[in-house]
N, C-alpha and C. Protein backbone atom coordinates (compact mmCIF):
# COMPACT_ATOMS: atom_id res chain seq x y z
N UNK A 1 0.83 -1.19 0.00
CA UNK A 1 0.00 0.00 0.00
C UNK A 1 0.87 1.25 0.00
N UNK A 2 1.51 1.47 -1.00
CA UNK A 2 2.58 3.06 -0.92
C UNK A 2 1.75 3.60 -1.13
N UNK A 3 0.79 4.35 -1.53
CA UNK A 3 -0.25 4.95 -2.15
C UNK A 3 -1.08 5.48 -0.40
N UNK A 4 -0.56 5.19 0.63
CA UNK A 4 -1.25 4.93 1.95
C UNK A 4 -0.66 6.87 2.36
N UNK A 5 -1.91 7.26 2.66
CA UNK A 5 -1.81 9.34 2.88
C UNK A 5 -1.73 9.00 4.36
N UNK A 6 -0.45 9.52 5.28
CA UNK A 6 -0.71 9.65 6.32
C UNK A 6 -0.83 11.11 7.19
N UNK A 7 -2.07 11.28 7.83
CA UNK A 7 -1.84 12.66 8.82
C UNK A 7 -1.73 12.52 10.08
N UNK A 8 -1.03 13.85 10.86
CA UNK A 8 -0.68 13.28 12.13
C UNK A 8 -1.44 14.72 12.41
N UNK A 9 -2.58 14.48 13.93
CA UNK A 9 -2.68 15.65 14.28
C UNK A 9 -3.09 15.67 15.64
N UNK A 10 -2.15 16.99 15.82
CA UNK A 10 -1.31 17.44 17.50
C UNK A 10 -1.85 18.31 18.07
N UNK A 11 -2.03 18.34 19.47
CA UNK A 11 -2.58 19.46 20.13
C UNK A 11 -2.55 19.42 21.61
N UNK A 12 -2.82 20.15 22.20
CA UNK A 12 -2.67 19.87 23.40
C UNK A 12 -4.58 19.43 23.76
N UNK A 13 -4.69 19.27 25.42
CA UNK A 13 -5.74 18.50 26.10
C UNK A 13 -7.21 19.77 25.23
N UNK A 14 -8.19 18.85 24.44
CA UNK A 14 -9.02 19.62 24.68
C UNK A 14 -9.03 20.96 23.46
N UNK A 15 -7.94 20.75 22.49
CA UNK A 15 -7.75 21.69 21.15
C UNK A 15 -8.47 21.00 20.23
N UNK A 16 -9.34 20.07 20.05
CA UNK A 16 -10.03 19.66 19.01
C UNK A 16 -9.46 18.25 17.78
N UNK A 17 -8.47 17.44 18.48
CA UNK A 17 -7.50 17.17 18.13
C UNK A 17 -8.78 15.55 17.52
N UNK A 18 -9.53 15.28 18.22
CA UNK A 18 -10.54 13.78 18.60
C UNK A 18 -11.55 14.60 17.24
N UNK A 19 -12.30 15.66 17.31
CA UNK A 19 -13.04 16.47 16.59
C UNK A 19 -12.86 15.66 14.79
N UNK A 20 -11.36 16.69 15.04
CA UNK A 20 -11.04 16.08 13.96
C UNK A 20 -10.94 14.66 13.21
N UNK A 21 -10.17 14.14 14.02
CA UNK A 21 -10.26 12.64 13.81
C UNK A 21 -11.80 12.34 13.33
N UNK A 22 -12.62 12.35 14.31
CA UNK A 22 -13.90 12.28 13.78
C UNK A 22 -14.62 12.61 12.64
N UNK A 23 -14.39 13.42 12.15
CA UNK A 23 -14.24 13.96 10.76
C UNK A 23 -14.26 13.36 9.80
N UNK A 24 -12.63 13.21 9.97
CA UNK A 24 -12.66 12.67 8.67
C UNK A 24 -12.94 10.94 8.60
N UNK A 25 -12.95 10.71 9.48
CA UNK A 25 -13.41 9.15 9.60
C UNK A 25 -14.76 9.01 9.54
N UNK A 26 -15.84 10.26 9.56
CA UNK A 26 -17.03 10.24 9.20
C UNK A 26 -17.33 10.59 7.72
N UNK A 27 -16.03 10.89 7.20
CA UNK A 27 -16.09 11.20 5.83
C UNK A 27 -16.04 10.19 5.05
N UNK A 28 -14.68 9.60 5.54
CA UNK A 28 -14.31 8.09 4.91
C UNK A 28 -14.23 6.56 5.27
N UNK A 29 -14.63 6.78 6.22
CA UNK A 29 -15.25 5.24 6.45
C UNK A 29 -14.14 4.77 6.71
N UNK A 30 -14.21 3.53 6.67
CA UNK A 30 -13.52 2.18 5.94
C UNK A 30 -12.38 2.41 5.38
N UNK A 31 -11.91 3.67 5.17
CA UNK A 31 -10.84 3.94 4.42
C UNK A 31 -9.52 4.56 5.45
N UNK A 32 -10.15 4.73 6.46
CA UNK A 32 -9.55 5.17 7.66
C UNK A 32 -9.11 4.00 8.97
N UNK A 33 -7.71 4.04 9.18
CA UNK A 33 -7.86 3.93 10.52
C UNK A 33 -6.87 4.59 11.41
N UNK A 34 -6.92 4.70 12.59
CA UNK A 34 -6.10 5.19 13.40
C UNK A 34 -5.05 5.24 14.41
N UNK A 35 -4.25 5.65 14.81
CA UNK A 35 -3.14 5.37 15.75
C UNK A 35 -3.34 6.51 16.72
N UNK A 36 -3.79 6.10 18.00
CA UNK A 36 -3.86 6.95 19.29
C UNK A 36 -2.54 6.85 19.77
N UNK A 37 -1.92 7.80 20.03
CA UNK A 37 -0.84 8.30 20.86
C UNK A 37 -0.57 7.85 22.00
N UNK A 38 -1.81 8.31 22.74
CA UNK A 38 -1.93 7.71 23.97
C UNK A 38 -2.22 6.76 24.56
N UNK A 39 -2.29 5.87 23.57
CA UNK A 39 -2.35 4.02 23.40
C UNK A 39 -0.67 3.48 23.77
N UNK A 40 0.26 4.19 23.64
CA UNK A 40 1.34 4.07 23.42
C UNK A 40 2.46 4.40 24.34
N UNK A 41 1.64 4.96 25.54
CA UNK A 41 2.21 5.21 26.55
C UNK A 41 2.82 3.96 27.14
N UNK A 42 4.73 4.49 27.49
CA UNK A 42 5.05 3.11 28.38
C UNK A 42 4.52 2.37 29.37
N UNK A 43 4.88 1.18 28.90
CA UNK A 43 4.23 0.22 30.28
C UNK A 43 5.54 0.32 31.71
N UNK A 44 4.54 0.16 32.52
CA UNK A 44 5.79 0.74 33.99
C UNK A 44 5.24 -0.44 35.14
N UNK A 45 5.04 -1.63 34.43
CA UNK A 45 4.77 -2.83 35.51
C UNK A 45 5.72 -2.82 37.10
N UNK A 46 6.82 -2.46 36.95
CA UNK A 46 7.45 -2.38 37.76
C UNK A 46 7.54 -0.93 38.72
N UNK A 47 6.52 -0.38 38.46
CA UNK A 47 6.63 1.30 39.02
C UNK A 47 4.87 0.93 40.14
N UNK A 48 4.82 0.97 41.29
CA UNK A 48 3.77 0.96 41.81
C UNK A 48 3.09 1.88 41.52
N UNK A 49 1.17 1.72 41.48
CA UNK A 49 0.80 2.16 41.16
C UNK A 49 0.29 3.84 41.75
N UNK A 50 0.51 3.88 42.59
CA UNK A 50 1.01 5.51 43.58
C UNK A 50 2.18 6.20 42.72
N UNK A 51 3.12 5.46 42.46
CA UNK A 51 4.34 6.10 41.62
C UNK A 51 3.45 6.49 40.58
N UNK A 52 3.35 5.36 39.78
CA UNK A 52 2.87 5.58 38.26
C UNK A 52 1.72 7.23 38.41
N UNK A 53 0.58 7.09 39.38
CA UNK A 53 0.26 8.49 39.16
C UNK A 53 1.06 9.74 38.79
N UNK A 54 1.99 9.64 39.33
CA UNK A 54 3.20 10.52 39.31
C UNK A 54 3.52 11.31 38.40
N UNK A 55 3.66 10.57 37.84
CA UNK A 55 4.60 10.65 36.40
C UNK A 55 4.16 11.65 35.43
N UNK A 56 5.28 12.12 35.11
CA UNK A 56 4.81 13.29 33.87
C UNK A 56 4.20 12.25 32.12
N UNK A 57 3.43 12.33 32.16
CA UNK A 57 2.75 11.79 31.04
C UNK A 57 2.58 13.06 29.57
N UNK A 58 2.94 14.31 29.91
CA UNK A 58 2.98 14.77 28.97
C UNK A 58 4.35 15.41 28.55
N UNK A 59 5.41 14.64 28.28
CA UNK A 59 6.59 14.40 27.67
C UNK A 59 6.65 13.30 27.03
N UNK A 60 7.82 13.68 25.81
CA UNK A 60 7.85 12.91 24.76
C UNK A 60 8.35 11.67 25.30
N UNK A 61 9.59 11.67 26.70
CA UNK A 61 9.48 10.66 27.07
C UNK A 61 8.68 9.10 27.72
N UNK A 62 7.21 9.83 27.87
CA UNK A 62 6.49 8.91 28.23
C UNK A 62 5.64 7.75 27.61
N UNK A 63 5.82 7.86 25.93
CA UNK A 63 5.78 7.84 25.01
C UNK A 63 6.23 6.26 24.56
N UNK A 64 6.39 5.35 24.01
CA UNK A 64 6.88 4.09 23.38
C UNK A 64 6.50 4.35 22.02
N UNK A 65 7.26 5.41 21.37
CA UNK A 65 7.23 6.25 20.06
C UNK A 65 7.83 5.51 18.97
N UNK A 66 8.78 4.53 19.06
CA UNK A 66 9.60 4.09 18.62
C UNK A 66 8.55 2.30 18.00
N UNK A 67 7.64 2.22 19.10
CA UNK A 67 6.94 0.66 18.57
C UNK A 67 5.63 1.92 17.79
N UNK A 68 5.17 2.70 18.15
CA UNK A 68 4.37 3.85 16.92
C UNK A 68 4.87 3.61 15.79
N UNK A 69 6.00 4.32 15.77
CA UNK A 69 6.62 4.07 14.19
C UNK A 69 7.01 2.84 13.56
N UNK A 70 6.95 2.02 14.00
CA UNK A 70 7.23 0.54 13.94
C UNK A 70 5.45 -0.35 13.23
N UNK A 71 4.79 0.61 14.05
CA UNK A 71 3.20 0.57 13.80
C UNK A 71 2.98 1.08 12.45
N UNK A 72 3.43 2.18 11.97
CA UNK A 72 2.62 3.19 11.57
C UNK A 72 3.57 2.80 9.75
N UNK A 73 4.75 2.39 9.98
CA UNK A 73 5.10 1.61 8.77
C UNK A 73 4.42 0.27 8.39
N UNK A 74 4.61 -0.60 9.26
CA UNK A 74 3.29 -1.69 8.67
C UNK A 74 2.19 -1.18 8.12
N UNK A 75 1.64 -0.64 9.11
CA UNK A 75 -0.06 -0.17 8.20
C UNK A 75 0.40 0.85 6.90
N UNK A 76 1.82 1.40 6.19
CA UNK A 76 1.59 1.97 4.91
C UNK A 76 2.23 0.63 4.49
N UNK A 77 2.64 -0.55 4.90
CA UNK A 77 2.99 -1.29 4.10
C UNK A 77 2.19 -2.45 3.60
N UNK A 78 0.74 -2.53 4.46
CA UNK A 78 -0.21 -3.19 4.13
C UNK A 78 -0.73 -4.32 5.05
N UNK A 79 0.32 -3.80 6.49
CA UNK A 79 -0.20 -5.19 7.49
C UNK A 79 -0.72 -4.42 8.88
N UNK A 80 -1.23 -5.47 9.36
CA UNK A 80 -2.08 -5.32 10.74
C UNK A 80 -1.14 -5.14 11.43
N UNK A 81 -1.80 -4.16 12.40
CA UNK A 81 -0.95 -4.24 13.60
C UNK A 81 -1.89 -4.46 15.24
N UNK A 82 -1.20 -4.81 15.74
CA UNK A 82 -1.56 -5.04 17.30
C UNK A 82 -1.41 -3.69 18.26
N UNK A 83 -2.04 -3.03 18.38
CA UNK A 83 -1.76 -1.72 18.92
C UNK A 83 -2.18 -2.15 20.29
N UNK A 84 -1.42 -1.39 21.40
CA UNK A 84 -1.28 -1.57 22.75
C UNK A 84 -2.81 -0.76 22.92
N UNK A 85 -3.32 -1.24 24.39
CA UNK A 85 -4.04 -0.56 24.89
C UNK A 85 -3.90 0.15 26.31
N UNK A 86 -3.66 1.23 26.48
CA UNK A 86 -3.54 1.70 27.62
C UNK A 86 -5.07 2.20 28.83
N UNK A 87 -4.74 1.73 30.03
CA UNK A 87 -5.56 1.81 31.11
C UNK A 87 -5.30 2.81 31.72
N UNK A 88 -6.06 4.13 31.64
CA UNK A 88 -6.25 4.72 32.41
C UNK A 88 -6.49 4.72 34.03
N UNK A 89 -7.22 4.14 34.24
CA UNK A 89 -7.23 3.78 35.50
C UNK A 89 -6.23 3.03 36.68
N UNK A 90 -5.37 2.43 35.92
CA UNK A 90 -3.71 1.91 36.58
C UNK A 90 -2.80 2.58 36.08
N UNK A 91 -3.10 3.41 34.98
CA UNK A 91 -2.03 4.12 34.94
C UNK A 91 -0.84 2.95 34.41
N UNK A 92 -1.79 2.72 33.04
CA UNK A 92 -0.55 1.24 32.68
C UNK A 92 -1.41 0.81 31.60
N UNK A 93 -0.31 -0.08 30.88
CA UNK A 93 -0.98 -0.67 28.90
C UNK A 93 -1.79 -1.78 29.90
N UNK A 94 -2.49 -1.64 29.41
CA UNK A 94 -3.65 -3.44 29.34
C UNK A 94 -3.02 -4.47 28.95
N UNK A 95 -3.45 -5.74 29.38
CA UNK A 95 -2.91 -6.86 28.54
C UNK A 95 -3.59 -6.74 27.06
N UNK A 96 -4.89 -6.61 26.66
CA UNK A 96 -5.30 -6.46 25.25
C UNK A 96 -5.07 -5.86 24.71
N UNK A 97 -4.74 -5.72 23.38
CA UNK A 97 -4.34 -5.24 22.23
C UNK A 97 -5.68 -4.73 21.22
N UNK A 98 -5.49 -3.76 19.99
CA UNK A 98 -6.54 -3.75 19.34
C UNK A 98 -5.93 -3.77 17.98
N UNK A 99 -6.34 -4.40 17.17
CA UNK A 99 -6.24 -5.12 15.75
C UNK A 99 -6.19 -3.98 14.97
N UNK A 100 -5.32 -3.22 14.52
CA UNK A 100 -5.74 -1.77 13.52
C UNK A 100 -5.13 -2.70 11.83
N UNK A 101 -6.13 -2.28 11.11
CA UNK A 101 -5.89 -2.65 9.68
C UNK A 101 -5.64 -2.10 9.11
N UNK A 102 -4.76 -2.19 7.55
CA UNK A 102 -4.07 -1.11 6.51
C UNK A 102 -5.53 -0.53 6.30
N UNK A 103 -5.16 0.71 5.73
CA UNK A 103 -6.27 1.48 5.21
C UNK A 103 -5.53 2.64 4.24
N UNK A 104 -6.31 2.95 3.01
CA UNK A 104 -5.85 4.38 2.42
C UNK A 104 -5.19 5.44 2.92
N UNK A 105 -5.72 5.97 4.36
CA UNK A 105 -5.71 6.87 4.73
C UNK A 105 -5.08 6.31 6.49
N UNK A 106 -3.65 6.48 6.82
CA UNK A 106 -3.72 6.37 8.70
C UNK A 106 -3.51 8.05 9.16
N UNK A 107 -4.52 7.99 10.27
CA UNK A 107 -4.33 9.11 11.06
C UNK A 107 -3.42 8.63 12.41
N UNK A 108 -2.21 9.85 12.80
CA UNK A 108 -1.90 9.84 14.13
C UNK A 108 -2.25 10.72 14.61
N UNK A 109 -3.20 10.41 15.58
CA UNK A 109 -3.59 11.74 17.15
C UNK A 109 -2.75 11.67 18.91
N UNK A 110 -2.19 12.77 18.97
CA UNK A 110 -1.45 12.78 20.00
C UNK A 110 -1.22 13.95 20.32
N UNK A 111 -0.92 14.43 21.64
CA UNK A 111 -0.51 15.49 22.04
C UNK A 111 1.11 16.01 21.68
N UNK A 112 1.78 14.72 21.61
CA UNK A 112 3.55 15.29 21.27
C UNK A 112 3.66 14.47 19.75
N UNK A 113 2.61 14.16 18.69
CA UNK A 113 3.65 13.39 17.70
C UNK A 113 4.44 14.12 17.08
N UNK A 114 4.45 15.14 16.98
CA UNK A 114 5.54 16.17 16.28
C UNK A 114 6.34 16.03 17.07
N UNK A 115 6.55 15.70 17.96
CA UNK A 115 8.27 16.12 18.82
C UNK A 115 9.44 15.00 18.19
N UNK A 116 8.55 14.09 17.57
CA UNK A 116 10.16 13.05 17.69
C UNK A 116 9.99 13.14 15.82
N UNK A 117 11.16 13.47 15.21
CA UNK A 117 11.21 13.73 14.18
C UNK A 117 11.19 12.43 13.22
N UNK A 118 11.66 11.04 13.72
CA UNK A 118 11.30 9.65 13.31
C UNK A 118 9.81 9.24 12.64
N UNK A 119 8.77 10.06 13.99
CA UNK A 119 7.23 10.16 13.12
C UNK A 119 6.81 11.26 12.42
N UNK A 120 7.52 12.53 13.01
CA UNK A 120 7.18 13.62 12.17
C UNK A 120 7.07 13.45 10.34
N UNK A 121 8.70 13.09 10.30
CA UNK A 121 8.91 12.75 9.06
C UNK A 121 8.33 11.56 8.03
N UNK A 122 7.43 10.74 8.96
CA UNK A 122 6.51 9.96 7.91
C UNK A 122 4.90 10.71 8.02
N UNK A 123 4.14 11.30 8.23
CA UNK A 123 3.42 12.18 8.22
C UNK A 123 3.61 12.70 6.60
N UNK A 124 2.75 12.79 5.97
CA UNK A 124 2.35 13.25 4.70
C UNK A 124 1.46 14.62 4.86
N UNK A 125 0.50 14.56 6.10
CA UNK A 125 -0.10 15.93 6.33
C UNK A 125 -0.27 16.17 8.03
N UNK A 126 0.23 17.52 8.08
CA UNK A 126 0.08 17.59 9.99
C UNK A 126 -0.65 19.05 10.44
N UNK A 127 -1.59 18.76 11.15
CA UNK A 127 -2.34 19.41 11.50
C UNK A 127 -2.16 19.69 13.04
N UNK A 128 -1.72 21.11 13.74
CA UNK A 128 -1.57 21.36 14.77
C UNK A 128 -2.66 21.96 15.32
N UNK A 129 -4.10 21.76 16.48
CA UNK A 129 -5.02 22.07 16.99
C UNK A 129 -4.49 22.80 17.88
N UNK A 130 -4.99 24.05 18.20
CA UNK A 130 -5.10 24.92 19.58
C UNK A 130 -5.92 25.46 20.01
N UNK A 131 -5.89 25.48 21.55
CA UNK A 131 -7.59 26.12 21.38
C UNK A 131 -8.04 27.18 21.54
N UNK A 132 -7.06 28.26 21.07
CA UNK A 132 -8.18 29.03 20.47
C UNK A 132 -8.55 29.17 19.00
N UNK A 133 -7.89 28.24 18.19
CA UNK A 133 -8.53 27.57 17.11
C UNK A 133 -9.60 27.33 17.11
N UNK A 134 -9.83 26.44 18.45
CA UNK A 134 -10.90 25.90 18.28
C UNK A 134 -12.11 26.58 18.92
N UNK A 135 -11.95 28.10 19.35
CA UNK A 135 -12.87 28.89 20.17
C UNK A 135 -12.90 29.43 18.64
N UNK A 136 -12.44 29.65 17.57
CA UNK A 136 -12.75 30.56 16.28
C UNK A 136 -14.09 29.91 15.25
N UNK A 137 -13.68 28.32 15.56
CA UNK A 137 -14.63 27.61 15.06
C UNK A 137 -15.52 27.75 15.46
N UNK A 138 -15.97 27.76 17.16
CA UNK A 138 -17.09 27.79 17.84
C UNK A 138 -17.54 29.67 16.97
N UNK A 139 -16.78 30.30 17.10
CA UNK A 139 -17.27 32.15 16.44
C UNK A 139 -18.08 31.97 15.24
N UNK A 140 -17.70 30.65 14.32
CA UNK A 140 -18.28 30.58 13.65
C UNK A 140 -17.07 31.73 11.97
N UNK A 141 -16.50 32.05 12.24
CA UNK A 141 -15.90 32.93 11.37
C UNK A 141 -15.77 32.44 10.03
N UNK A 142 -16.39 33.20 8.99
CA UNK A 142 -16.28 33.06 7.55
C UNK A 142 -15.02 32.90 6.82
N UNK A 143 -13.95 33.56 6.94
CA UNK A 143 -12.57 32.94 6.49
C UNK A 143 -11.99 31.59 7.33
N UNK A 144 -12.36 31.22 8.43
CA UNK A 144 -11.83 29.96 8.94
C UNK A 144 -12.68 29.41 8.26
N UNK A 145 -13.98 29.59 8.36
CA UNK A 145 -15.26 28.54 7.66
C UNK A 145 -14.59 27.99 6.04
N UNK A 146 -14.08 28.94 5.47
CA UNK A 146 -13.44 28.85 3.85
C UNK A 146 -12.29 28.07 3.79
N UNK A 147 -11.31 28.10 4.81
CA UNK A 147 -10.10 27.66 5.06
C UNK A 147 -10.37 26.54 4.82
N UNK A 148 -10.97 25.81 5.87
CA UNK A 148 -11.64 24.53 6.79
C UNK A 148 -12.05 23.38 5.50
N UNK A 149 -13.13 24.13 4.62
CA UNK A 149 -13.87 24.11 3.78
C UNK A 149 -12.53 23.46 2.82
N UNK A 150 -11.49 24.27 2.45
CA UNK A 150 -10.49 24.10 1.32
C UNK A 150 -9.89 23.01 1.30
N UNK A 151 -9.63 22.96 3.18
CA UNK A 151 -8.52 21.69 3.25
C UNK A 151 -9.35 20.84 3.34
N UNK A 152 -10.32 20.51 3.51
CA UNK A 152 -11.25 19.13 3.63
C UNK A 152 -11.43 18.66 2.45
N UNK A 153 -11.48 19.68 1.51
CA UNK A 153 -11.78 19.38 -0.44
C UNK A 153 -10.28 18.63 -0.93
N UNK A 154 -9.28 19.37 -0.22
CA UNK A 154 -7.92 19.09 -0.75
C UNK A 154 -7.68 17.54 -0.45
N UNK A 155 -7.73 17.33 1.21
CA UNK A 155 -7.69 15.88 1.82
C UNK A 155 -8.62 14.64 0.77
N UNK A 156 -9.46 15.44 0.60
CA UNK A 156 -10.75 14.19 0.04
C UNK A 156 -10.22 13.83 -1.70
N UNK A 157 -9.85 14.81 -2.41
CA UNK A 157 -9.19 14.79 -3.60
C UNK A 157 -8.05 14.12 -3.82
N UNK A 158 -7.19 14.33 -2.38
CA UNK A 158 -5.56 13.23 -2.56
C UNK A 158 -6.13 11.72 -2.29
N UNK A 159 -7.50 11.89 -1.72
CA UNK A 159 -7.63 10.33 -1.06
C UNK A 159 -8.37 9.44 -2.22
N UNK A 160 -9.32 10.44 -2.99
CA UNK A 160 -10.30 9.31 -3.93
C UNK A 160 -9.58 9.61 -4.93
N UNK A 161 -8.54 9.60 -5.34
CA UNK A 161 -7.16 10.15 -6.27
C UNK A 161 -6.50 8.58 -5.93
N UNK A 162 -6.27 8.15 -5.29
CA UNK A 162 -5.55 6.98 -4.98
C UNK A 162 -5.94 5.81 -4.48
């Protein structure tokens, strides 16, 4: 699958970052799938779970960025991957995994995927959310409305293009 468009899009807690995702996966179906960031957080079996609260979770170090990209090449190369699942609630990956399949189109959503230049650089399109981006959308404003409008035509054109 070389022909496979990947976007990565970054933001901090609450910039519209899921919104999006939603989007375009309501656009394209089946043609989409995704890589959560925060699926990918290290496992810290050995860190009690009082510690593990601890922990700075929003650094690139907290991250297992390196099995991402390891991910995120299979799925443009046409295979499944086993994506980790992380538990919120322990503050730790799950034993289950979730089955992500090649698709036309992979999205990465995360708060740091831009920081490590390994995923930056496979990214085909990157979209940085902030929120007051996303307070402009709520304004409703006619040149964001046009913008918005352009790149969604552009995305949909590279995708039923290939």
């Amino acid at each position: 699958m070389s022909d496979v468009i990947t976007i990565g899009i970054a933001g901090g807690t609450g910039s519209g970052k899921t919104t999006i995702t939603r989007r375009i996966l309501d656009e394209f179906g089946g043609d989409v799938s995704v890589l959560y960031h925060d699926n990918y957080y290290k496992r810290h079996d050995d860190i009690p779970f009082a510690e593990r609260k601890k922990l700075n979770y929003d650094h690139p170090n907290a991250f297992d960025t390196p099995l991402l990209v390891q991910h995120l090449d299979a799925l443009r190369a046409g295979q499944a991957v086993a994506c980790p699942m992380y538990d919120y609630t322990v503050h730790n990956r799950a034993a289950e995994t979730i089955t992500v399949v090649p698709a036309k189109v992979v999205v990465v959503e995360g708060i740091l995927i831009f920081a490590e230049p390994e995923l930056r650089d496979r990214l085909d399109i990157m979209r940085l959310c902030r929120k007051e981006c996303r307070e402009s959308r709520r304004m409703n404003l006619p040149r964001r409305q046009f913008t918005e409008v352009q790149r969604w035509c552009s995305i949909r054109e590279n995708i039923r293009e290939n």
